[in-house]
Protein backbone atom coordinates (compact mmCIF):
# COMPACT_ATOMS: atom_id res chain seq x y z
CA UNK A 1 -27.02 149.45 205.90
CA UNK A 2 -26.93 149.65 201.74
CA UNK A 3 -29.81 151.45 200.45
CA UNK A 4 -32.26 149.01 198.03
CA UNK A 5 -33.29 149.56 195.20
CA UNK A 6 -36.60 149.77 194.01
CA UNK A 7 -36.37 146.14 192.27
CA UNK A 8 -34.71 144.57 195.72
CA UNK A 9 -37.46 146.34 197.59
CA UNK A 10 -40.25 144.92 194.93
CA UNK A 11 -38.64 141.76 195.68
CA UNK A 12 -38.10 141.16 199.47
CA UNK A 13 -41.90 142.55 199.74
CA UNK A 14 -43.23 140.37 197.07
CA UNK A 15 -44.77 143.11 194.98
CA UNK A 16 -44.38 144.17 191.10
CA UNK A 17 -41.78 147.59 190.63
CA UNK A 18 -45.02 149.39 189.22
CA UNK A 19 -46.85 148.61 192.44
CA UNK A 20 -44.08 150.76 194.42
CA UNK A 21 -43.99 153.03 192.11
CA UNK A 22 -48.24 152.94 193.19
CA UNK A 23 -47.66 153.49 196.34
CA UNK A 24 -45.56 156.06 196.03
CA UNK A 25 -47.20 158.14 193.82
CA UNK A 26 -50.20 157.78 196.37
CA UNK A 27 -48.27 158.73 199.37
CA UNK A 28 -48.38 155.35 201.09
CA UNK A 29 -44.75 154.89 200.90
CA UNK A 30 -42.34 157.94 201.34
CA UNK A 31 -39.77 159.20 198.15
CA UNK A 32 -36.80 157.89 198.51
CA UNK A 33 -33.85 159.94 197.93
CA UNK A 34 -32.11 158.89 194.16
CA UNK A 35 -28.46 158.21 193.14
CA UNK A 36 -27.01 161.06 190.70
CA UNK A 37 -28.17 158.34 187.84
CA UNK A 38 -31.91 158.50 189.09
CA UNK A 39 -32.35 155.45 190.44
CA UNK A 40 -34.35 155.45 193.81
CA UNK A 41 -32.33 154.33 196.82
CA UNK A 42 -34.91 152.73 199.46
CA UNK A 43 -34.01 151.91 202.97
CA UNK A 44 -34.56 148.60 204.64
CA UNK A 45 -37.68 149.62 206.27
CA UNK A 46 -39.46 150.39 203.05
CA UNK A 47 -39.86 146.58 202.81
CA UNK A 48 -41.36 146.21 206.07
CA UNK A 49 -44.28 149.17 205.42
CA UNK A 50 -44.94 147.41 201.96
CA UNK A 51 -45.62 144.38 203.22
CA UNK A 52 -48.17 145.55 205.36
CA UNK A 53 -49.82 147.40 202.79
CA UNK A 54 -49.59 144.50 201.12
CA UNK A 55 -51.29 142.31 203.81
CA UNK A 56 -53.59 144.89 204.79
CA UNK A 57 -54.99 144.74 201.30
CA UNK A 58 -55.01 140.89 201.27
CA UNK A 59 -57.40 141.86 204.68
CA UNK A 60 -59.75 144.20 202.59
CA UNK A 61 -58.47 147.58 203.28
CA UNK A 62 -58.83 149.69 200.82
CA UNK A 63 -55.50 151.78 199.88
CA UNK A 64 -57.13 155.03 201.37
CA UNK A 65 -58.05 152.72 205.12
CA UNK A 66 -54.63 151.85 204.89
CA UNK A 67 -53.25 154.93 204.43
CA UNK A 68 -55.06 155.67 207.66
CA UNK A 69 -53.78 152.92 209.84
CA UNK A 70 -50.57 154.05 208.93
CA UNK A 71 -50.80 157.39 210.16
CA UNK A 72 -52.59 156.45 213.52
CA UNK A 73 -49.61 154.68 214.26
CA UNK A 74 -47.14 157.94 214.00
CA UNK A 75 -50.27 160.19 214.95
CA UNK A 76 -49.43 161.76 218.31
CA UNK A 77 -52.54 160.57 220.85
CA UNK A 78 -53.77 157.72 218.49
CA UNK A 79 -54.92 154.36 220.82
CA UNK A 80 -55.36 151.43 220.18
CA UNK A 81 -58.93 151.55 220.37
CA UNK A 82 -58.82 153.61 217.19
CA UNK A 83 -56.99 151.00 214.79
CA UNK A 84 -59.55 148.49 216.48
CA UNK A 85 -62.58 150.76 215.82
CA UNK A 86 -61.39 150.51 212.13
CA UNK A 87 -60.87 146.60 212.28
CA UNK A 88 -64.33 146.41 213.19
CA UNK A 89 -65.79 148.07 210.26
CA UNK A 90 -64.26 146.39 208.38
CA UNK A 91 -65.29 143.02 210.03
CA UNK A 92 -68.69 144.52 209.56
CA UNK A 93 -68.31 145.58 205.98
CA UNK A 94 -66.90 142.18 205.23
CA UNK A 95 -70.34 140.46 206.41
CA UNK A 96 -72.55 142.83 204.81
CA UNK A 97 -70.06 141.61 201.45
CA UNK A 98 -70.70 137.83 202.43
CA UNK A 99 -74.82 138.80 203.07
CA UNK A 100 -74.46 139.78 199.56
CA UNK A 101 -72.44 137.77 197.46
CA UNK A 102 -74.92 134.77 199.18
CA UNK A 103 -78.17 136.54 197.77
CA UNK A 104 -76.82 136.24 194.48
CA UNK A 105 -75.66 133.10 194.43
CA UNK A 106 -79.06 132.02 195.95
CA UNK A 107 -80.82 133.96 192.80
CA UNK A 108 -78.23 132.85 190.19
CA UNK A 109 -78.90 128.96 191.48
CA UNK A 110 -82.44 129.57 190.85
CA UNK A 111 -82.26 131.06 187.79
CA UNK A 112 -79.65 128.07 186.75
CA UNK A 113 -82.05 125.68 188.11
CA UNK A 114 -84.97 127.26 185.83
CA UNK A 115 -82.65 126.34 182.71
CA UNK A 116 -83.45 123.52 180.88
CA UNK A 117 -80.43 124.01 178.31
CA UNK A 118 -82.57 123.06 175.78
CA UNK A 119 -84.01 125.76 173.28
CA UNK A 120 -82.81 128.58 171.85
CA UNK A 121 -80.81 131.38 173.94
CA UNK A 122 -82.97 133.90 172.93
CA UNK A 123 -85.52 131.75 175.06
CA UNK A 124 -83.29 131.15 177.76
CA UNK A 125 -84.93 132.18 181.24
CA UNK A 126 -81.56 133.16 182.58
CA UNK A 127 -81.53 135.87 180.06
CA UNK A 128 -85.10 136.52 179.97
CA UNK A 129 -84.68 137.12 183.98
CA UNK A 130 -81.85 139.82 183.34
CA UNK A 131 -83.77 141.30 180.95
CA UNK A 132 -86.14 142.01 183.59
């Protein structure tokens, strides 16, 4: 198989050549070895570990979680259990998210609903209420 390179990888995973460049820099992907000219030489499976990185993120991992899924799967003794123990923290950090983002939409409704529009911004109770 011909090595990729680094804007073939970008492409197939449907990321930018900085974001790579990211990744690498943060350990998620490995260095790949370079041509005499400098340019990185990726194999094929570099695609594949993007694009979970790339999904995982879409999931709400955060670079470091990630990071840690991917070693449990290489990690010697790792279950199942354990990449499920992290799924469900992040289930439950997702709610406590959703618990929030709803209180604030319940007090920015209010606070819209106290607006008459009419008057002055400096009088606006919106603004008043933040000032608070």
């Amino acid at each position: 198989m011909e090595p990729l390179s680094i804007g073939q990888v970008a492409k197939q995973a449907g990321v930018g050549i900085e974001t790579l460049r990211f990744y690498e820099r943060r350990g998620l992907i490995d260095s790949p070895p370079r041509k005499q000219s400098g340019y990185r030489q990726y194999p094929e499976n570099a695609v594949k570990r993007v694009v979970f990185i790339k999904r995982a993120k879409e999931l709400g991992f955060s670079l470091k979680e990630i990071a840690e899924l991917l070693s449990l799967r290489v990690e010697p003794g790792a279950k199942c259990a354990d990449v499920k123990k992290r799924a469900e923290e992040k289930i439950s950090h997702i709610k406590d998210k959703i618990r929030a983002l709803k209180r604030m939409g319940n007090t920015l409704k209010r606070l819209s609903d106290s607006c008459g529009v009419k008057g002055p911004a400096s009088e606006c109770p919106i603004l008043e209420a933040l000032d608070k």
